[in-house]
PDB file of N, CA and C in Angstrom:
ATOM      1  N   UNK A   1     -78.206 -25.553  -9.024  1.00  0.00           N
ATOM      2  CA  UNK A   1     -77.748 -26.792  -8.442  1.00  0.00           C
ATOM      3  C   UNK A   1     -76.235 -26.839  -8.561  1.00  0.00           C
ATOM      4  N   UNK A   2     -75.311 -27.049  -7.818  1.00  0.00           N
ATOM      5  CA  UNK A   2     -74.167 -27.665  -7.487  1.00  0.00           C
ATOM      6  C   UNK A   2     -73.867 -28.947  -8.297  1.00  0.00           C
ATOM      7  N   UNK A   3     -72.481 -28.556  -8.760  1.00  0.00           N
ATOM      8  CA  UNK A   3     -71.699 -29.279  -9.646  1.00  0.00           C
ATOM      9  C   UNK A   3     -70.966 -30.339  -8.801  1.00  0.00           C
ATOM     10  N   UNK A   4     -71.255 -31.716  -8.615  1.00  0.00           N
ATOM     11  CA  UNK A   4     -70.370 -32.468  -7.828  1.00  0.00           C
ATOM     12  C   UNK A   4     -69.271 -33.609  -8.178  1.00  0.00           C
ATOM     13  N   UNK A   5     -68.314 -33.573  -7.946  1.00  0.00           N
ATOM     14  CA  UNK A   5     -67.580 -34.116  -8.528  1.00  0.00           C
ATOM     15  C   UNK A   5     -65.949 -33.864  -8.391  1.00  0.00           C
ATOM     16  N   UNK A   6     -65.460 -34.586  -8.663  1.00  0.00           N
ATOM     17  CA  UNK A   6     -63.954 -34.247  -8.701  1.00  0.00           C
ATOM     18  C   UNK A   6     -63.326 -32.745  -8.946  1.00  0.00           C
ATOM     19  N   UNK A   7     -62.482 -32.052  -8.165  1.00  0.00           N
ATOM     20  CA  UNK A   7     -62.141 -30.701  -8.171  1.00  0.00           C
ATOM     21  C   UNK A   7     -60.707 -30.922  -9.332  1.00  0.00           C
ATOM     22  N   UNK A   8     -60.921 -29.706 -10.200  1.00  0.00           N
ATOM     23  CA  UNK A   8     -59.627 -30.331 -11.813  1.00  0.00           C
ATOM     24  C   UNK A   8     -59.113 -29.358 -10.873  1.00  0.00           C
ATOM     25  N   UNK A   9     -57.457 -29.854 -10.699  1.00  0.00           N
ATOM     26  CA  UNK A   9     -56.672 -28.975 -11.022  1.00  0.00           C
ATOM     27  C   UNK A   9     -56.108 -28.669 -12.112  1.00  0.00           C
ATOM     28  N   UNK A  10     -54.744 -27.235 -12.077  1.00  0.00           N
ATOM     29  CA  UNK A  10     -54.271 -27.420 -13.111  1.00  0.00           C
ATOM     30  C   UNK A  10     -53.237 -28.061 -13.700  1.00  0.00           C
ATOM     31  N   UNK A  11     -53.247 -28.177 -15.008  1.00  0.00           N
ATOM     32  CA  UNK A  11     -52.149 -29.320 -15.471  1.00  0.00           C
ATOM     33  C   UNK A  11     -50.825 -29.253 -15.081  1.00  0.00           C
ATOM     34  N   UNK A  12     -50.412 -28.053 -15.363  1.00  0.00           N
ATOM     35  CA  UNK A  12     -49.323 -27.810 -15.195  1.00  0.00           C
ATOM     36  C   UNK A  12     -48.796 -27.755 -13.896  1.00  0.00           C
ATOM     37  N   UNK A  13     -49.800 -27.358 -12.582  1.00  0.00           N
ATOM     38  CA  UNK A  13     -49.370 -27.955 -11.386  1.00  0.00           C
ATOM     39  C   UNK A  13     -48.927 -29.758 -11.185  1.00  0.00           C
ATOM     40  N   UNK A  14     -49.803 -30.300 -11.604  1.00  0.00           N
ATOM     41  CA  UNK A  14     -49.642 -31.981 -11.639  1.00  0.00           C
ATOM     42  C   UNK A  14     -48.587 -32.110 -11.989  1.00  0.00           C
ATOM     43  N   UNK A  15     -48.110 -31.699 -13.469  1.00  0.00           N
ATOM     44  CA  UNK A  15     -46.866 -32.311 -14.431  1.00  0.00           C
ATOM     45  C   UNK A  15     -45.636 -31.328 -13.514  1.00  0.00           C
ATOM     46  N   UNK A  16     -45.886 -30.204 -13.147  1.00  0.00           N
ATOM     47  CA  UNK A  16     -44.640 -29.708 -12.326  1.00  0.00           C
ATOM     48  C   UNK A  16     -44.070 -30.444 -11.196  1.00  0.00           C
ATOM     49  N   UNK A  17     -45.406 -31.337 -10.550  1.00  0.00           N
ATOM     50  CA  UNK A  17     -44.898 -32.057  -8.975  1.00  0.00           C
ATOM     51  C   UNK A  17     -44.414 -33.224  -9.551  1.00  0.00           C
ATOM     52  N   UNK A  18     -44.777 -33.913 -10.432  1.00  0.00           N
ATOM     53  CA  UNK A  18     -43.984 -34.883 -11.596  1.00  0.00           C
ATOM     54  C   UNK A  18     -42.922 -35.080 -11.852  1.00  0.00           C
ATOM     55  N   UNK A  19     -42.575 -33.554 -12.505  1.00  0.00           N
ATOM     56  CA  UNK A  19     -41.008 -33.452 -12.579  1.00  0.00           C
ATOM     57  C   UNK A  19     -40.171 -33.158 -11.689  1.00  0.00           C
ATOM     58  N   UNK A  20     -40.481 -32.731 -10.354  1.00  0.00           N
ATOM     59  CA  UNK A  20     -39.889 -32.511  -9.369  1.00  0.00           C
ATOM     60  C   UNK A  20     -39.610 -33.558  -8.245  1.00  0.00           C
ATOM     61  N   UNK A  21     -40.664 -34.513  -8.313  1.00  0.00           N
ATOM     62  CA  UNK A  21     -40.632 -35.627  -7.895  1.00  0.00           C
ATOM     63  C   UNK A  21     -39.461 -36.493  -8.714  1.00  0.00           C
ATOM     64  N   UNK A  22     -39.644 -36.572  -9.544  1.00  0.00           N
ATOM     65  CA  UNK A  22     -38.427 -37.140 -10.384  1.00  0.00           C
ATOM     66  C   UNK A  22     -37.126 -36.929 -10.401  1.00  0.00           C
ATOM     67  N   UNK A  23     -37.054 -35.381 -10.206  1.00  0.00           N
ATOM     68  CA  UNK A  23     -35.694 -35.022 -10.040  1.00  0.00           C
ATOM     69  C   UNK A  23     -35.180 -35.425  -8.639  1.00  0.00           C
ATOM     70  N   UNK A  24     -35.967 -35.275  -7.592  1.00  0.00           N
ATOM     71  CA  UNK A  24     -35.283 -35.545  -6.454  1.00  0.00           C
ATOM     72  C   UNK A  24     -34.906 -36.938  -6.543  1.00  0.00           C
ATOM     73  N   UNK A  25     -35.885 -38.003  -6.890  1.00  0.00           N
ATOM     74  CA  UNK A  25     -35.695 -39.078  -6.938  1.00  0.00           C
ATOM     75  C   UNK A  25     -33.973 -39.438  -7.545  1.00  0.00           C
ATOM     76  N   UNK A  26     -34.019 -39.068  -8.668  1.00  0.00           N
ATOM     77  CA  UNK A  26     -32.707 -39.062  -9.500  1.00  0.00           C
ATOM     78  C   UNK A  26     -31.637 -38.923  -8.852  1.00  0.00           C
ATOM     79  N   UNK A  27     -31.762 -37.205  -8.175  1.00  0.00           N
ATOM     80  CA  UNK A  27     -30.323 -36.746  -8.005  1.00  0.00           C
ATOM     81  C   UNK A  27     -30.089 -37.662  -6.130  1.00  0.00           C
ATOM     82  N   UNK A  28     -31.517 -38.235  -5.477  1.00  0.00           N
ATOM     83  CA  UNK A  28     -31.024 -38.934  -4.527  1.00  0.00           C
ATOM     84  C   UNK A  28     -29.795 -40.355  -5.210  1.00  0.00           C
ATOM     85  N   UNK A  29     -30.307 -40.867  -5.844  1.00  0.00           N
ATOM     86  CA  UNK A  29     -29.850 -41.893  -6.729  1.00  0.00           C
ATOM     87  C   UNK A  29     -28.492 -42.038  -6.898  1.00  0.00           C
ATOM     88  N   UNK A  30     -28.490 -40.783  -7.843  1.00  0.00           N
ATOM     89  CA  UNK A  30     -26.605 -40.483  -8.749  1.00  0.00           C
ATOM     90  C   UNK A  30     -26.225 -39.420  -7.570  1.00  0.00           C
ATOM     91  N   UNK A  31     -26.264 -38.767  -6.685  1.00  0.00           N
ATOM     92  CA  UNK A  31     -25.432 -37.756  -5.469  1.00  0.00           C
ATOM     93  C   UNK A  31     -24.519 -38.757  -4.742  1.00  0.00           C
ATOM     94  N   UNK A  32     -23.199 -38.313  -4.811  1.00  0.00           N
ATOM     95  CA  UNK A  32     -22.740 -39.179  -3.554  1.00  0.00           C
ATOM     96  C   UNK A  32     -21.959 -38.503  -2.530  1.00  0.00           C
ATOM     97  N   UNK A  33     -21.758 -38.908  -1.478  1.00  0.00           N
ATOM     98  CA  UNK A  33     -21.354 -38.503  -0.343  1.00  0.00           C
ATOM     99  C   UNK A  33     -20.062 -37.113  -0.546  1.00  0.00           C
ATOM    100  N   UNK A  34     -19.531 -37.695  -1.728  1.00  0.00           N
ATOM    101  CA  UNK A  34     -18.220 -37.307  -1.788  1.00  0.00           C
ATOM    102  C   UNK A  34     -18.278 -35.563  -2.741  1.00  0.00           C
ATOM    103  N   UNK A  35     -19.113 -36.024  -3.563  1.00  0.00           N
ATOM    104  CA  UNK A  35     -20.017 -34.578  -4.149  1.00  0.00           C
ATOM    105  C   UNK A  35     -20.061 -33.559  -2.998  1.00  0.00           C
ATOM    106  N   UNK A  36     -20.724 -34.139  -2.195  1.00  0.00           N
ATOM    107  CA  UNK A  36     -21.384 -33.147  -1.232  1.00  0.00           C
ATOM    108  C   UNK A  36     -20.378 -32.503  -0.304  1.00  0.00           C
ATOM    109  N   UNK A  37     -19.542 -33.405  -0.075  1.00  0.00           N
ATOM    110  CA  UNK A  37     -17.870 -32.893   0.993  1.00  0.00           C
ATOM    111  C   UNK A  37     -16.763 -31.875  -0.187  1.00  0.00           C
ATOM    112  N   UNK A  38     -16.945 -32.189  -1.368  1.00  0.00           N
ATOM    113  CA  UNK A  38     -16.634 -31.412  -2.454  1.00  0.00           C
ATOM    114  C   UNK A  38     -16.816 -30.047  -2.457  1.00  0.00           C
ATOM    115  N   UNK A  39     -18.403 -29.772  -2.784  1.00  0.00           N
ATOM    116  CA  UNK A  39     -19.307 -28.532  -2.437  1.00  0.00           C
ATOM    117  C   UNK A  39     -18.835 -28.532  -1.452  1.00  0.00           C
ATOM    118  N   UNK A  40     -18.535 -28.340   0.176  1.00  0.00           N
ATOM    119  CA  UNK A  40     -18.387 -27.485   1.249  1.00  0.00           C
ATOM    120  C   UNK A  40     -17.178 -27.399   1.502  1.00  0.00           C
ATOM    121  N   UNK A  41     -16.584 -27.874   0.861  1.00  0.00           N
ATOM    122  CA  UNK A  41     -14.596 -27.827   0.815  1.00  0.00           C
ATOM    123  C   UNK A  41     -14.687 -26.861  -0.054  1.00  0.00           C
ATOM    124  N   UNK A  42     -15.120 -26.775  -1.174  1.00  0.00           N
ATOM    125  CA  UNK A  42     -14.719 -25.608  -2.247  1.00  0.00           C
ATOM    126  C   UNK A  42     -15.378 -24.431  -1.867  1.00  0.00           C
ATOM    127  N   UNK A  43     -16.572 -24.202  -1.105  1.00  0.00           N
ATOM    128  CA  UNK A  43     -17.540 -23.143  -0.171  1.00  0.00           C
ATOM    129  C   UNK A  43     -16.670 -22.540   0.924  1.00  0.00           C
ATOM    130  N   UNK A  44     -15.887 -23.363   1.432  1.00  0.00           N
ATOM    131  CA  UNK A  44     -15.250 -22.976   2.579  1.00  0.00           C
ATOM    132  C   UNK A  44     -13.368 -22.454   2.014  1.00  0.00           C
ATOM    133  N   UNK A  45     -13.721 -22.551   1.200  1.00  0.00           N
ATOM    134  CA  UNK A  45     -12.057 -21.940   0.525  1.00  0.00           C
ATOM    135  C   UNK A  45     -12.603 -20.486   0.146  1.00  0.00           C
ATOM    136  N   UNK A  46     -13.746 -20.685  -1.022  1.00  0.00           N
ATOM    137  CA  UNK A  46     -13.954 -19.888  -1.520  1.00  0.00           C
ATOM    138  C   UNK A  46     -14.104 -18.477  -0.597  1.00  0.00           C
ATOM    139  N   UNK A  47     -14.941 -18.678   0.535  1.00  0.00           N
ATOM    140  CA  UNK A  47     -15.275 -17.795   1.971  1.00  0.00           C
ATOM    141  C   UNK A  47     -13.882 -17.733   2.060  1.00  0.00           C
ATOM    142  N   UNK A  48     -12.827 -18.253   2.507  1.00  0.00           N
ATOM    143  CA  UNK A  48     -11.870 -17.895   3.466  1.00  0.00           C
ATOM    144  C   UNK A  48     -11.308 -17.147   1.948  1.00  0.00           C
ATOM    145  N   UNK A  49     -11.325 -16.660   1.038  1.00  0.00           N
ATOM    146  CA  UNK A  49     -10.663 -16.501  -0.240  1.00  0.00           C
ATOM    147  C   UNK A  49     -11.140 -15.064  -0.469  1.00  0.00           C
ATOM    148  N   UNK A  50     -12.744 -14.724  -0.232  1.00  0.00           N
ATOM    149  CA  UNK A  50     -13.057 -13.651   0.194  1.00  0.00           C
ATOM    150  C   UNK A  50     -13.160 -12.739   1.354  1.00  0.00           C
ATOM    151  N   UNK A  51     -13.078 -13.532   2.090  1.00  0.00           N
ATOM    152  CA  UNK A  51     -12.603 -12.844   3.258  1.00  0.00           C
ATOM    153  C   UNK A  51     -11.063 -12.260   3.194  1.00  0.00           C
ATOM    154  N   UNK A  52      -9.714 -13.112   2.920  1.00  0.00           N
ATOM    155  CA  UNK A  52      -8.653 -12.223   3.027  1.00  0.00           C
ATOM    156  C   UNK A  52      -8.445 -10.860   1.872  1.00  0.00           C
ATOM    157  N   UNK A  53      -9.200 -11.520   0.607  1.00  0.00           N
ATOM    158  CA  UNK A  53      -9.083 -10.291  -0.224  1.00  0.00           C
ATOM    159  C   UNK A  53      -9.814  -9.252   0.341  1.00  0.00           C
ATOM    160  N   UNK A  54     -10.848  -9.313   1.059  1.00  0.00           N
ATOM    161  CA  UNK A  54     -11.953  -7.863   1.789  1.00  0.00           C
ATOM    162  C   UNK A  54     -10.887  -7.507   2.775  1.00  0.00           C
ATOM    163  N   UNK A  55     -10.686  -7.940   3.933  1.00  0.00           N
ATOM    164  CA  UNK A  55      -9.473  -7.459   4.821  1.00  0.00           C
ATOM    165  C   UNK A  55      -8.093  -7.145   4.595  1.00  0.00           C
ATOM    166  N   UNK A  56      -8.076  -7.389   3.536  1.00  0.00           N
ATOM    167  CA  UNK A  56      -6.562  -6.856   2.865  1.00  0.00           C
ATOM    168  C   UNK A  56      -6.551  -4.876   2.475  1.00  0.00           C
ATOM    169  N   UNK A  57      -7.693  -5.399   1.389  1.00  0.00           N
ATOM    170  CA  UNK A  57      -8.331  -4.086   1.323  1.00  0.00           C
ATOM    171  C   UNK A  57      -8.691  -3.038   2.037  1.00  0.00           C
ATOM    172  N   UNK A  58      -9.468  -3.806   2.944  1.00  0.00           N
ATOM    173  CA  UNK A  58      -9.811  -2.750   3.974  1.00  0.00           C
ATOM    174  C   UNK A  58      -9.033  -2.208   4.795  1.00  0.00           C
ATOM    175  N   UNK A  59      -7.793  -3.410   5.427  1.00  0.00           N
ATOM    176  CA  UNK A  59      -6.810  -2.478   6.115  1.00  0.00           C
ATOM    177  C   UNK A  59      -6.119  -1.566   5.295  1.00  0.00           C
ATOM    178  N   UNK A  60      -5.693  -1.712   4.155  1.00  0.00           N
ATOM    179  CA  UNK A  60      -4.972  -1.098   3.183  1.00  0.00           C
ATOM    180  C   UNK A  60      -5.304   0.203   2.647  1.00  0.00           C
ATOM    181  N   UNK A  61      -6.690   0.755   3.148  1.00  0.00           N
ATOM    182  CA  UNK A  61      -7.394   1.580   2.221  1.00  0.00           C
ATOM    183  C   UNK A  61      -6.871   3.041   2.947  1.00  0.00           C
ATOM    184  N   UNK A  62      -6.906   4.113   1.746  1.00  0.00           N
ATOM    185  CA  UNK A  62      -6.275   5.329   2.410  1.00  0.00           C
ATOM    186  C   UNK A  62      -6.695   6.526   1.243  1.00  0.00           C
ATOM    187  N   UNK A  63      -7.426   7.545   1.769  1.00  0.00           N
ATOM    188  CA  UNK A  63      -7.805   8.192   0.664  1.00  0.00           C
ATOM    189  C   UNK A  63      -9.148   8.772   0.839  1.00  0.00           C
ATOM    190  N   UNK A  64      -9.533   8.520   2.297  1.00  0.00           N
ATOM    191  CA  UNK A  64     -11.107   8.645   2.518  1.00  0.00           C
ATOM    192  C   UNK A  64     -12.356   8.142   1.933  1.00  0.00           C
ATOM    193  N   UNK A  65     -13.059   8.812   1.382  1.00  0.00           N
ATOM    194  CA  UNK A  65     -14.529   7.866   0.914  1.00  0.00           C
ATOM    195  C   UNK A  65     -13.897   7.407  -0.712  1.00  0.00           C
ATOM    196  N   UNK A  66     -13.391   8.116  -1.327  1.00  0.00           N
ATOM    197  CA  UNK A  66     -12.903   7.912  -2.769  1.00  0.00           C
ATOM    198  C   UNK A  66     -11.876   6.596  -2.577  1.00  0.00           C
ATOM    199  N   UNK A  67     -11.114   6.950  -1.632  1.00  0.00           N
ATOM    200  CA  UNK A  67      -9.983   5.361  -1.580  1.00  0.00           C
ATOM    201  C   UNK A  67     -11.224   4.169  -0.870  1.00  0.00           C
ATOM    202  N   UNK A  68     -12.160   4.403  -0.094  1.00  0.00           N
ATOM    203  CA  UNK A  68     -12.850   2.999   0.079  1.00  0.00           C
ATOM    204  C   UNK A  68     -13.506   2.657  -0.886  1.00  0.00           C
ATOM    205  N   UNK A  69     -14.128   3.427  -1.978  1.00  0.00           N
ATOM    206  CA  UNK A  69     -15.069   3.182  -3.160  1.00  0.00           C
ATOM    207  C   UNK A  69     -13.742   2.464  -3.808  1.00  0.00           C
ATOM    208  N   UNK A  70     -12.451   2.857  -3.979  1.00  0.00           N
ATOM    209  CA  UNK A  70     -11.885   2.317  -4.983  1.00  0.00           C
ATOM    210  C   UNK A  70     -11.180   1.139  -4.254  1.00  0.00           C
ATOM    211  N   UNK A  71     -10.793   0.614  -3.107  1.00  0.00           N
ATOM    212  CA  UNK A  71     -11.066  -0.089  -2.368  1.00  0.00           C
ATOM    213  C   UNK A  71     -11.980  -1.557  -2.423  1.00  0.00           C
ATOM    214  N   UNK A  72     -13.034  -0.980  -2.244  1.00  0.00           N
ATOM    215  CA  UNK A  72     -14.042  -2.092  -2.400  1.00  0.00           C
ATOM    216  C   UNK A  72     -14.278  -2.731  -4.186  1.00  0.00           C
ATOM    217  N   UNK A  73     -13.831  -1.949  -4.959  1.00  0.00           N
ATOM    218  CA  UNK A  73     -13.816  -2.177  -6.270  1.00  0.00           C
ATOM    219  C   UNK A  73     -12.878  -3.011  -6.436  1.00  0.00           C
ATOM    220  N   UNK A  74     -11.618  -2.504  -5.921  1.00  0.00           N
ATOM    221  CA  UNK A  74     -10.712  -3.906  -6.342  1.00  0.00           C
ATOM    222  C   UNK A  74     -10.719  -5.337  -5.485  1.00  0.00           C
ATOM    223  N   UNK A  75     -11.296  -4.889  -4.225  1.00  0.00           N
ATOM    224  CA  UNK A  75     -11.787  -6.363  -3.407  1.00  0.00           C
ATOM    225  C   UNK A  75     -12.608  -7.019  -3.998  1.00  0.00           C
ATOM    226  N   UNK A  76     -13.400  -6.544  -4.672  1.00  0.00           N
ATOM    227  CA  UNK A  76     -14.606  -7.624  -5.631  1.00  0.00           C
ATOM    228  C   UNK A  76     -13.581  -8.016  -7.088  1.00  0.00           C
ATOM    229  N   UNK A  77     -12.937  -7.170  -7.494  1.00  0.00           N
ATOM    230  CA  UNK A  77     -11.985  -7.922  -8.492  1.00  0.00           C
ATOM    231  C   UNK A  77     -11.326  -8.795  -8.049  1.00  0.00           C
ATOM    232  N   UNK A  78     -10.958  -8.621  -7.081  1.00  0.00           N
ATOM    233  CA  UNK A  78      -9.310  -9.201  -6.298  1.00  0.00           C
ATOM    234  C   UNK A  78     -10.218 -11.137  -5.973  1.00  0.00           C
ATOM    235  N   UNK A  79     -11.642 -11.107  -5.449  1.00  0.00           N
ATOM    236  CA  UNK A  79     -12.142 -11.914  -4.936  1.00  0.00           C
ATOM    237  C   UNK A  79     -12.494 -12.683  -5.973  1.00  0.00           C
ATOM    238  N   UNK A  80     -13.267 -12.071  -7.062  1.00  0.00           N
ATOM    239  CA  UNK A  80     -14.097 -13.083  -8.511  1.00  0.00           C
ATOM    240  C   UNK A  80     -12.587 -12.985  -8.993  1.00  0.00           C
ATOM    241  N   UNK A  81     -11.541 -13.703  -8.979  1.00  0.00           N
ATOM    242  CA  UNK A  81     -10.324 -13.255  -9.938  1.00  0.00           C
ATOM    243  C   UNK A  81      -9.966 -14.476  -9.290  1.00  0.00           C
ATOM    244  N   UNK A  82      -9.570 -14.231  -7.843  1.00  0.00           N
ATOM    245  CA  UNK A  82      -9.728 -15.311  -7.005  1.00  0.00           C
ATOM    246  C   UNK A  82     -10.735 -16.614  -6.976  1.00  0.00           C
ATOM    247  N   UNK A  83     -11.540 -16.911  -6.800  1.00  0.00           N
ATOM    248  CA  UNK A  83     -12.753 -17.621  -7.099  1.00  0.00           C
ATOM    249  C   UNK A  83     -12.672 -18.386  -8.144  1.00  0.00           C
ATOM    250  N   UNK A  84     -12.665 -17.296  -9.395  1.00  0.00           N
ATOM    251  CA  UNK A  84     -12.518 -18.419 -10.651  1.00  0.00           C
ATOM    252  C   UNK A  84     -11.061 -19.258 -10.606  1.00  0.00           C
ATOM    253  N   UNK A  85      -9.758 -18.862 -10.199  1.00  0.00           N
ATOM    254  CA  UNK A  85      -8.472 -19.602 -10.017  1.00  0.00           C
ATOM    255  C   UNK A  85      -8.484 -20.709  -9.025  1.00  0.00           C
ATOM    256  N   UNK A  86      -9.652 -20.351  -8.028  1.00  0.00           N
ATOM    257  CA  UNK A  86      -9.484 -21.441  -7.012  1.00  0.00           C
ATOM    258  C   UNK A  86     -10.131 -22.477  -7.117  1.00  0.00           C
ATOM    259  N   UNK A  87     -11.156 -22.336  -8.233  1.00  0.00           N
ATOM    260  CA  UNK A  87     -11.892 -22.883  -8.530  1.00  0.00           C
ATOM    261  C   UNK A  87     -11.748 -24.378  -9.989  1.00  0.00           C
ATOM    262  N   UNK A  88     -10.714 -23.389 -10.304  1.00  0.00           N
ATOM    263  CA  UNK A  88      -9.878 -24.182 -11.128  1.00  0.00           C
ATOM    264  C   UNK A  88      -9.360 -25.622 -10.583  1.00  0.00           C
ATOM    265  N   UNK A  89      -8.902 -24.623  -9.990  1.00  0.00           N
ATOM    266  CA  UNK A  89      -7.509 -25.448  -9.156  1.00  0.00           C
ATOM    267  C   UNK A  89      -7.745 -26.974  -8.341  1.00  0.00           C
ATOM    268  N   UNK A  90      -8.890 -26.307  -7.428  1.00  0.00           N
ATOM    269  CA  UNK A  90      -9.649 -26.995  -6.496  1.00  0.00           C
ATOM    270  C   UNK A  90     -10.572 -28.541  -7.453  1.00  0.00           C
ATOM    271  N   UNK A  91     -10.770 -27.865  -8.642  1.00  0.00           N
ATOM    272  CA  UNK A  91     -11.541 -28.875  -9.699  1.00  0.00           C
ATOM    273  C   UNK A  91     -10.144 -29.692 -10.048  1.00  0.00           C
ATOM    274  N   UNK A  92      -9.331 -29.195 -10.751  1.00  0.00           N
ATOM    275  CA  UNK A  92      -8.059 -29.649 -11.163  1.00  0.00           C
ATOM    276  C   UNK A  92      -7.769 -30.821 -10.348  1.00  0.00           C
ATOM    277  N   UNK A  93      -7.595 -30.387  -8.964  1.00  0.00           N
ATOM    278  CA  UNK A  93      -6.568 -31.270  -8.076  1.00  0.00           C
ATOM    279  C   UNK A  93      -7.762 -32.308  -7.442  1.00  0.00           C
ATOM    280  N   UNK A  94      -9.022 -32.079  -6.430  1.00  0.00           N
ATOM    281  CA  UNK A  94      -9.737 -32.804  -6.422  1.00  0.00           C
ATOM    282  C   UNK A  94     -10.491 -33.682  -7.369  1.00  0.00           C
ATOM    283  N   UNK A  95     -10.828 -33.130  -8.332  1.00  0.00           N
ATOM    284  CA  UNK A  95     -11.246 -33.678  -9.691  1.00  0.00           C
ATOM    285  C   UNK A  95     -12.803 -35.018  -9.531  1.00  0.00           C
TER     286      UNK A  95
END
């Protein structure tokens, strides 16, 4: 015979949609407009920040496959070096 009755899920599904429900709730709450123009001002530096350090590089590069390997090595320095300063800065002055 067949068991009828309410189907259990599991707990930890329930209490996960719980807390997730909650969080959205929240961060709708405390987010404000100005947060969000923040994030895509500092997104859109950061891009234009990696982009000139990659094209700098790349026009610059000379040496064949060994100068683009070493090349692309210092464009990822040149960029996270960048990033964290602009990032500073951008916090600093917008704040």
């Amino acid at each position: 015979m067949a068991r009828q009755g309410r189907i259990r899920t599991c707990p930890a599904f329930d209490f996960q949609q719980i807390i997730s429900i909650t969080v959205i709730r929240y961060a709708d709450e405390s987010s404000a407009t100005k947060d969000f123009l923040h994030g895509i001002w500092k997104a859109l530096v950061f891009g234009g920040a990696i982009a000139l350090t990659s094209c700098y590089f790349g026009v610059t590069v000379r040496g064949g496959t060994v100068g683009v390997g070493r090349a692309v090595n210092a464009a990822v320095v040149a960029a996270a070096v960048s990033i964290m300063l602009l990032d500073f800065f951008l916090t600093y002055l917008t704040g």
